[in-house]
Protein backbone atom coordinates (compact mmCIF):
# COMPACT_ATOMS: atom_id res chain seq x y z
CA UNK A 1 -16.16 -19.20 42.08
CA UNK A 2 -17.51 -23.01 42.75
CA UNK A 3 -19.38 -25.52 40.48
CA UNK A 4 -21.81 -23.74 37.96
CA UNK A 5 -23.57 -27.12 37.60
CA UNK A 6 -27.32 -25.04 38.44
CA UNK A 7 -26.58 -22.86 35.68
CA UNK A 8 -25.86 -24.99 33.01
CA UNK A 9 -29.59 -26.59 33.55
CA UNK A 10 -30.99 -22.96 32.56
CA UNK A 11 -28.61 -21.98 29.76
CA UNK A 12 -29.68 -21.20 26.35
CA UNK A 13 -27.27 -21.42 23.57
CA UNK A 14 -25.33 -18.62 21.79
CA UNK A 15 -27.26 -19.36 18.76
CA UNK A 16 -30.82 -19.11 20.58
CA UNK A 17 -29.76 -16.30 22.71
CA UNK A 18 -28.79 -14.36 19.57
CA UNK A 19 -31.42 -15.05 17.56
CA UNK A 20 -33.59 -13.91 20.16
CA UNK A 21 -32.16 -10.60 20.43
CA UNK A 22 -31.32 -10.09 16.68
CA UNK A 23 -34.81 -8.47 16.05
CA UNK A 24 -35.46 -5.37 16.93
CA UNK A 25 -35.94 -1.24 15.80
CA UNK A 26 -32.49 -1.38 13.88
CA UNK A 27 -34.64 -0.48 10.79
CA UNK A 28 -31.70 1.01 8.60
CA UNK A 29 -32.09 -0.41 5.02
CA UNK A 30 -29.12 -2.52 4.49
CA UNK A 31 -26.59 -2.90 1.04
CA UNK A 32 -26.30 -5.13 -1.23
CA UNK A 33 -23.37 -7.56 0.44
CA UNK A 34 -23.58 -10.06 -2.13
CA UNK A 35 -20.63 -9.61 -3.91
CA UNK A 36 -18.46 -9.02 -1.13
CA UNK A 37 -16.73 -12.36 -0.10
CA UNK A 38 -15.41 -12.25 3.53
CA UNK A 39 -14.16 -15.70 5.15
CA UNK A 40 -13.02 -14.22 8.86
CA UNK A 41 -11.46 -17.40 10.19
CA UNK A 42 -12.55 -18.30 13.41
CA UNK A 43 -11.02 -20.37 16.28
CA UNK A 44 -11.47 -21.82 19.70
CA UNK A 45 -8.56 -21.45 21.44
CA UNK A 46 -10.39 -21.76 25.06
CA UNK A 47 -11.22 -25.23 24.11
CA UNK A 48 -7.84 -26.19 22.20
CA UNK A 49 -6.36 -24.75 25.73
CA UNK A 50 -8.79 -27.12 28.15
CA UNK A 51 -8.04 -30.13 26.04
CA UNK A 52 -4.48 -30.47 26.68
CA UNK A 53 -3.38 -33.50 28.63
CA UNK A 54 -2.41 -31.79 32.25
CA UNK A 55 -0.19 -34.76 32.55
CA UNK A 56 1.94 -33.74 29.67
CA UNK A 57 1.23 -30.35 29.20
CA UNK A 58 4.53 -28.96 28.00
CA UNK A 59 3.98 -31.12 25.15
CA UNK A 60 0.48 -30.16 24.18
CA UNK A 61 1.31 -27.00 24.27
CA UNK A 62 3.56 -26.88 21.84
CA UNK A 63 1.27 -28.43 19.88
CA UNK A 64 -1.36 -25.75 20.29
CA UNK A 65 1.53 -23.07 19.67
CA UNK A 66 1.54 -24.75 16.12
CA UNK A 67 -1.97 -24.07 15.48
CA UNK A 68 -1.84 -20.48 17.28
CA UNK A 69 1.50 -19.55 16.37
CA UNK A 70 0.56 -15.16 16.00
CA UNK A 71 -1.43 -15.81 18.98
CA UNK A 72 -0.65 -18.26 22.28
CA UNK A 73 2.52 -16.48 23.67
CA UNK A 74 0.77 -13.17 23.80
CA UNK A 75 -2.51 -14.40 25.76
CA UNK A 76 -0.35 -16.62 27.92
CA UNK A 77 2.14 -14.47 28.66
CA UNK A 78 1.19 -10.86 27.75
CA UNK A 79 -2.92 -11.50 28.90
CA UNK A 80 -2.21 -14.01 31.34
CA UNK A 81 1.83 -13.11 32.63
CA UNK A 82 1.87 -16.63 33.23
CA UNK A 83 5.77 -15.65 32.07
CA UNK A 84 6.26 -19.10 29.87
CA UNK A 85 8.48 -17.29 27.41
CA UNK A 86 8.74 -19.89 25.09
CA UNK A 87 9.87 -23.00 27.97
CA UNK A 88 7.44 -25.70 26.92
CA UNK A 89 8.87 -28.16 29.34
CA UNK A 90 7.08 -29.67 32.22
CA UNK A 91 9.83 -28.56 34.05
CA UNK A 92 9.31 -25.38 33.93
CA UNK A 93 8.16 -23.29 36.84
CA UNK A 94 5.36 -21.40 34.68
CA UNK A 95 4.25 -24.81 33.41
CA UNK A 96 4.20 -26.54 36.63
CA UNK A 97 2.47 -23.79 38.28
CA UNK A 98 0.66 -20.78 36.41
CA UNK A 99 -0.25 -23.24 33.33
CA UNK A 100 -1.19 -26.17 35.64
CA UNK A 101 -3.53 -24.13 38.01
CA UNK A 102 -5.19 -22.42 34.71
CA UNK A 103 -6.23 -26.17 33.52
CA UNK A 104 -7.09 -27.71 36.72
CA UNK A 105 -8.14 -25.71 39.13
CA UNK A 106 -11.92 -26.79 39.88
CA UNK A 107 -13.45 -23.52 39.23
CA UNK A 108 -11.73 -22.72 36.27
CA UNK A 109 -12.41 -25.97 34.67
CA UNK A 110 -15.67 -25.30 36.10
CA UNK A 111 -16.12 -21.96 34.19
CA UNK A 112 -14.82 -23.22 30.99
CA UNK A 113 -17.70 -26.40 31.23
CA UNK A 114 -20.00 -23.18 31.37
CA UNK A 115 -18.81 -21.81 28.17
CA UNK A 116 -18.88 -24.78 26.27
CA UNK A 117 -22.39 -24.76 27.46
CA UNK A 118 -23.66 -21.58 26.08
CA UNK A 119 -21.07 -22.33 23.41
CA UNK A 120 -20.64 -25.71 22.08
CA UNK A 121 -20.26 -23.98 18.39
CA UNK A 122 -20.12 -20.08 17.48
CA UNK A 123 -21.86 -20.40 14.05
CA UNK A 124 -24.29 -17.70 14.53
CA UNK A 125 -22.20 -15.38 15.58
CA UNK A 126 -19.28 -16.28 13.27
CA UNK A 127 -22.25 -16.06 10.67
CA UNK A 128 -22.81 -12.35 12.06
CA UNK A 129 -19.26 -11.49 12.05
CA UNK A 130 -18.72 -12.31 8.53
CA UNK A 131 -21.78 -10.11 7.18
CA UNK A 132 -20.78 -7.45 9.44
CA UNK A 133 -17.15 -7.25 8.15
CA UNK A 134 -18.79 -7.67 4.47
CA UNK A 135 -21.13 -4.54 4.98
CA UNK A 136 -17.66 -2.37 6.71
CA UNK A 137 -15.87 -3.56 3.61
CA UNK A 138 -18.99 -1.71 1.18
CA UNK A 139 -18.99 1.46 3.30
CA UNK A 140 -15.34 1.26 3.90
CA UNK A 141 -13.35 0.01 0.75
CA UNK A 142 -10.26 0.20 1.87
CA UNK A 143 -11.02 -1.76 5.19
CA UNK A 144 -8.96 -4.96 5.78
CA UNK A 145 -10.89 -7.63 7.84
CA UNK A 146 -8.86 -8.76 10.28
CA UNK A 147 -7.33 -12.27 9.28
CA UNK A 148 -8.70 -14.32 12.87
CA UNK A 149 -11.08 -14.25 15.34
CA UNK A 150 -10.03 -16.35 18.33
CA UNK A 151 -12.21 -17.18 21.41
CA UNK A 152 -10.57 -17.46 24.48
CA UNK A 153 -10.90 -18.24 28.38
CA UNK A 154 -10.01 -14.85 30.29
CA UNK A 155 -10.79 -16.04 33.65
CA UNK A 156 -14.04 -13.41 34.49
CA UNK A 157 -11.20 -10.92 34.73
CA UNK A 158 -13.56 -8.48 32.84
CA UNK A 159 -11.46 -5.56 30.90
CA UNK A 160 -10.96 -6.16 27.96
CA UNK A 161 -13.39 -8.90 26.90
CA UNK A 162 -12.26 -8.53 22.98
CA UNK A 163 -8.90 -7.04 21.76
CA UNK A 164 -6.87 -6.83 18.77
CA UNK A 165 -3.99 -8.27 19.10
CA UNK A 166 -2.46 -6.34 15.58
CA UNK A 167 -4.28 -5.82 12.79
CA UNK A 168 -4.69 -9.92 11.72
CA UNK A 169 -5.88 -11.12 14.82
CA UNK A 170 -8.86 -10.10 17.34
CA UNK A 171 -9.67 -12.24 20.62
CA UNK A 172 -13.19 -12.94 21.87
CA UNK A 173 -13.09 -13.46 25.71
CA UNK A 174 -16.70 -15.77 26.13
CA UNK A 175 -16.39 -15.98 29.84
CA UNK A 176 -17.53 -12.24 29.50
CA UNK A 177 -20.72 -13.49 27.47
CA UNK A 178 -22.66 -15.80 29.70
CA UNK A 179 -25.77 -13.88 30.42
CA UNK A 180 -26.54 -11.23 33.31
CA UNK A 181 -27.47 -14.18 35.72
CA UNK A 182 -23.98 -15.83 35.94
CA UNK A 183 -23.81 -15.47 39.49
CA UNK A 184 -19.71 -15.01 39.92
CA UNK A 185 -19.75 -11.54 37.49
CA UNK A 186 -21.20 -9.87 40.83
CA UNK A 187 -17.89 -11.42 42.66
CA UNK A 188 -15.59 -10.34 40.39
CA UNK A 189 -17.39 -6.68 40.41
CA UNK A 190 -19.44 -6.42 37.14
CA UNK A 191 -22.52 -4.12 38.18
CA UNK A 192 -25.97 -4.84 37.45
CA UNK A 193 -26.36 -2.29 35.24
CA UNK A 194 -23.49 -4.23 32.57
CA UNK A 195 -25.79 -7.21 32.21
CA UNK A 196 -26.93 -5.87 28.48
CA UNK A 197 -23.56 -6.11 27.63
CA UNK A 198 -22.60 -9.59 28.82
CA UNK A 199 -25.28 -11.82 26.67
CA UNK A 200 -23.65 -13.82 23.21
CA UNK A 201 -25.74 -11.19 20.82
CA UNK A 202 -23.49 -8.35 22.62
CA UNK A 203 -20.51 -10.05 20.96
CA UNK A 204 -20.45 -8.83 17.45
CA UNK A 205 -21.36 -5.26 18.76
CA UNK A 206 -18.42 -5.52 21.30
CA UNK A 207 -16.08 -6.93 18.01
CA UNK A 208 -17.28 -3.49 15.95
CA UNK A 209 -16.67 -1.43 18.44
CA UNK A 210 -13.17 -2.36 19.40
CA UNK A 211 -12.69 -2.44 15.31
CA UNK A 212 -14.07 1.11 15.22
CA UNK A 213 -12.17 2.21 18.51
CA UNK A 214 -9.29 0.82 16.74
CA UNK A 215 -9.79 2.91 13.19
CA UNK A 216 -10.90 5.85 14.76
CA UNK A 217 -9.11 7.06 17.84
CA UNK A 218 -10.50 10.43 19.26
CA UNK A 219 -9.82 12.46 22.52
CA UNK A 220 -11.32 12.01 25.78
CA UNK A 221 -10.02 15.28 27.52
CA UNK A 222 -10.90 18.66 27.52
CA UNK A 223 -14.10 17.57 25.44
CA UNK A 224 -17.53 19.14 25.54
CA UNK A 225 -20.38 17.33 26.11
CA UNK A 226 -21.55 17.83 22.81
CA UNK A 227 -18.18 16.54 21.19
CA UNK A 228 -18.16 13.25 22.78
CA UNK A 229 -21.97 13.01 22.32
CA UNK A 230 -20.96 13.14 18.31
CA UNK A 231 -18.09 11.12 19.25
CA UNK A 232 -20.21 8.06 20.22
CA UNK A 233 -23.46 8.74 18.00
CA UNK A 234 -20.24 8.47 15.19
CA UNK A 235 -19.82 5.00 16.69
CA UNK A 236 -23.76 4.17 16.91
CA UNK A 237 -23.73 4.78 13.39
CA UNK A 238 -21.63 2.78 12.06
CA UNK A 239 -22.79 0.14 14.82
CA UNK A 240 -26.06 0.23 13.25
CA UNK A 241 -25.26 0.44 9.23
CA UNK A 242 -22.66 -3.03 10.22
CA UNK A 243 -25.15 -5.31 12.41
CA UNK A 244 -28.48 -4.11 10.53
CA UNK A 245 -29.77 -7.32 11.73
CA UNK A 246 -29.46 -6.05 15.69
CA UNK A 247 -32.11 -4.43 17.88
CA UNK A 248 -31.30 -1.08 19.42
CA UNK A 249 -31.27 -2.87 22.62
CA UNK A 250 -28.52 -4.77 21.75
CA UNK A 251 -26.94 -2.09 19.89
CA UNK A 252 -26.81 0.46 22.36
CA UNK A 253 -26.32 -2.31 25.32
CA UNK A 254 -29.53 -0.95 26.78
CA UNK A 255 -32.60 -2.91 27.99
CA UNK A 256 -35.68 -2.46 25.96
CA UNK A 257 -36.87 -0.43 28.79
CA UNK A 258 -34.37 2.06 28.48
CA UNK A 259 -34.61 2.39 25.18
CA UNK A 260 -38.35 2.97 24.96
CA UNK A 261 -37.60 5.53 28.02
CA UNK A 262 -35.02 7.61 25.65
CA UNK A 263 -37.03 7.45 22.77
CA UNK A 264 -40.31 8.56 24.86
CA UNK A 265 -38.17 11.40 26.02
CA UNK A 266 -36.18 12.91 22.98
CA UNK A 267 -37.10 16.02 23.53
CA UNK A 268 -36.56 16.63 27.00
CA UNK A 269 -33.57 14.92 27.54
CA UNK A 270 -32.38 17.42 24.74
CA UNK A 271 -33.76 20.43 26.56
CA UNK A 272 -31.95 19.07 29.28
CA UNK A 273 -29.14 19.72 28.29
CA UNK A 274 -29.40 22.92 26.64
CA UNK A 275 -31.21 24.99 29.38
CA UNK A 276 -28.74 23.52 32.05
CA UNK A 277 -25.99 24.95 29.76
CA UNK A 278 -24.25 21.40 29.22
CA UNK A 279 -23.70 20.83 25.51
CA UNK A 280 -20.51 23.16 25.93
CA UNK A 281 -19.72 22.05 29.39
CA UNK A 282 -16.04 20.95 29.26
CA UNK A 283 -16.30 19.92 33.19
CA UNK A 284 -15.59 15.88 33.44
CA UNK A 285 -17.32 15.57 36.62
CA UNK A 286 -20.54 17.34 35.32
CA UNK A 287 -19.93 15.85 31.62
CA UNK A 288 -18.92 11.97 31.81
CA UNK A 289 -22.28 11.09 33.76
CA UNK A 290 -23.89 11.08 30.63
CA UNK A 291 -21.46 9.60 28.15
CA UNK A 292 -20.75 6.55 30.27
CA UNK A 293 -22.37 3.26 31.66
CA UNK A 294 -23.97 3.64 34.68
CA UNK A 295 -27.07 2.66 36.45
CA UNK A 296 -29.86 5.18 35.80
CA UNK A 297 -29.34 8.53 33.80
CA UNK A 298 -27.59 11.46 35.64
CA UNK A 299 -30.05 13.76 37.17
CA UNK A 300 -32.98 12.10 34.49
CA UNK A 301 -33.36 9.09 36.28
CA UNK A 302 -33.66 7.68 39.76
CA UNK A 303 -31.71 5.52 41.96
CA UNK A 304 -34.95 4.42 43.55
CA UNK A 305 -35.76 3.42 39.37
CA UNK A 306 -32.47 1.67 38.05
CA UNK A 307 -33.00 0.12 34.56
CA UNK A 308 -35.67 2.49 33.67
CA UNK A 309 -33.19 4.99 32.02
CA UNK A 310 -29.71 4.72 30.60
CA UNK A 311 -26.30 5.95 32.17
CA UNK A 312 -25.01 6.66 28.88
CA UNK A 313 -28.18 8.58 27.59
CA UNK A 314 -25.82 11.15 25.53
CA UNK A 315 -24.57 8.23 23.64
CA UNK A 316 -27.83 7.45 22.28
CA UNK A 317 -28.72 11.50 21.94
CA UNK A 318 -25.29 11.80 19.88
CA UNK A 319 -26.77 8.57 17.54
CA UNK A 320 -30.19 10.55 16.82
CA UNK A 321 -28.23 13.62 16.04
CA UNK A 322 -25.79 12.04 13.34
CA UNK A 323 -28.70 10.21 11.99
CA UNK A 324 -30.03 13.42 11.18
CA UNK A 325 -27.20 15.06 9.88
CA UNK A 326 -27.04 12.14 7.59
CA UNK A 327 -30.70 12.28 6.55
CA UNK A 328 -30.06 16.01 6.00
CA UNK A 329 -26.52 15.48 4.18
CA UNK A 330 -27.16 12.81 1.45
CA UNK A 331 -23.91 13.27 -0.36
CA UNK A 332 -21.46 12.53 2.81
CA UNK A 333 -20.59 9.30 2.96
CA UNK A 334 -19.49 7.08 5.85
CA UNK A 335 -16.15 7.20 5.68
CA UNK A 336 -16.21 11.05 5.19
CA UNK A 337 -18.34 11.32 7.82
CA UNK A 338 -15.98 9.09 10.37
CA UNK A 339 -13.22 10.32 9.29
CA UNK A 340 -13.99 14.28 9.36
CA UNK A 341 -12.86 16.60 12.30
CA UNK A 342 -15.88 18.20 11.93
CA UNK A 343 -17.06 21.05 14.13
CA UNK A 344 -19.60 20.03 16.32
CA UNK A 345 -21.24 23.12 16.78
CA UNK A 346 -21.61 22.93 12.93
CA UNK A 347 -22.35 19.69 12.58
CA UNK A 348 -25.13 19.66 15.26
CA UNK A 349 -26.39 23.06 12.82
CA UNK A 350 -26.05 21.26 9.61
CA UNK A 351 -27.72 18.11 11.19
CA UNK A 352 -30.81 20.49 11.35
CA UNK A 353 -31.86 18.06 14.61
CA UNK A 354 -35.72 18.36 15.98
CA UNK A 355 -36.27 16.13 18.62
CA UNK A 356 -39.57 14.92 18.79
């Protein structure tokens, strides 16, 4: 990394950036949420963090352990191993050193000016949060909104950029959500083909899905094509009935491009995959392709052509086929409908799918 003084010239704000991308093809007619009083606090531990006196930082941080006492020993020492263990004394070795590096060293300073750049305040997407959590708690009664959301510094160090750290408390990496043209994700190995997912509106969908991942653990192994297509279009659903606001784009992490692609191609990306025998394929090698990030669509796309067609194009074919089964299945409800072990044979029957 070194100074990201150029960038900061160009940067929009979280609030502009998300606004911009909170229109879209997301048509599904949202519930009444009116009722529904959710107050998700939110905090900003990466600036609490970058405001302690490095002179006396033992002391500050003890201070911020007050404010973040379910919270600052795990990032710091879990996250970060900076192994403080509860020695708050400038004396200490993981004071002197780990802590004292992660405050001053010029490009980390340097990164966090760049956050507090795109992020001076998180309003809008606190604002987001907090209807999204409202509309989980009316399709999911017995969902408990997690107590905190914290925003942190991770350091560009990319996996995971949100977590729950229990059920109370989930963290908000923004060094993850700078925009696609941060030149220092390349560095740090983020591909081009991730820069949907690395813009401020990709934060509440990011926040859902780790809440959803969290909920509703499924396998990954020995899984057909077809399975973890319903898997994810599972997902996508409840994606899209939680941020109703959100554009496919953002929803998906697609560009528009690749979303206009997969819609202009329903029905041969479908035929695809049934006259090359892969909705039942249980091979990973032959499967994953399409169920994962990548740069162009496996065998649909080019690599002449990236960012014309998605990796994960069976994510979004798994979303159209639960949308239909949902259309077609009036009386199942969300939760039944995340919750069930459904066949997926049967459900793709029942779901009575026609791509167009």
């Amino acid at each position: 990394m070194r100074a990201f003084k150029g960038l900061q010239a160009i940067a929009l704000s979280a609030s502009a950036l998300l606004l911009m991308n909170s229109c879209g093809n997301n048509t599904d007619k949202a519930p009444d949420i009116s009722n529904i009083k959710v107050s998700v606090q939110t905090m900003r531990f990466d600036k609490d963090m970058y405001a302690i006196d490095t002179n006396h930082i033992g002391d500050d941080l003890k201070q911020v352990k007050q404010k973040y006492p379910d919270f600052m020993d795990f990032f710091i020492d879990t996250v970060m191993t900076f192994g403080v263990r509860g020695d708050y004394t400038d004396t200490s070795r993981a004071i002197r050193e780990a802590v004292h590096e992660y405050l001053t060293y010029k490009d980390f300073v340097n990164l966090q000016d760049t956050i507090n750049h795109y992020y001076p305040d998180t309003k809008a997407i606190d604002e987001t949060l907090n209807k999204g959590f409202a509309y989980m708690k009316s399709y999911l009664p017995a969902f408990t909104p997690p107590k905190k959301v914290i925003y942190a510094n991770h350091l560009l160090t990319k996996v995971p950029p949100v977590f729950c750290v229990d059920t109370n408390i989930t963290c908000v990496c923004l060094d993850m959500f700078v925009g696609p043209q941060f030149p220092f994700y390349k560095s740090v190995g983020v591909p081009d083909y991730m820069g949907p997912h690395l813009v401020p509106a990709y934060i509440p969908v990011a926040v859902f899905r780790t809440t959803f991942e969290s909920l509703y653990q499924y396998p990954q192994e020995e899984q057909t094509l077809l399975e973890l297509m319903i898997q994810q279009g599972k997902e996508q659903y409840f994606l899209h009935k939680v941020l109703p606001g959100l554009a496919d784009s953002t929803l998906f992490g697609f560009t528009g491009t690749e979303v206009k692609w997969c819609e202009a191609n329903e029905a041969a990306i479908y035929n695809y995959f049934v006259q090359n025998n892969l909705l039942y394929n249980k091979r990973d090698a032959e499967v994953r392709p399409y169920v994962t990030d990548g740069p162009f669509a496996h065998n649909l796309g080019s690599a002449s052509e990236p960012g014309v067609t998605p990796g994960n194009i069976g994510g979004w074919m798994g979303y159209r086929i639960i949308s239909a089964y949902m259309a077609n299945n009036s009386a199942v409800s969300m939760e039944v409908l995340l919750s069930s072990k459904a066949d997926a044979a049967k459900l793709l029957q029942e779901a009575k799918y026609k791509p167009k």
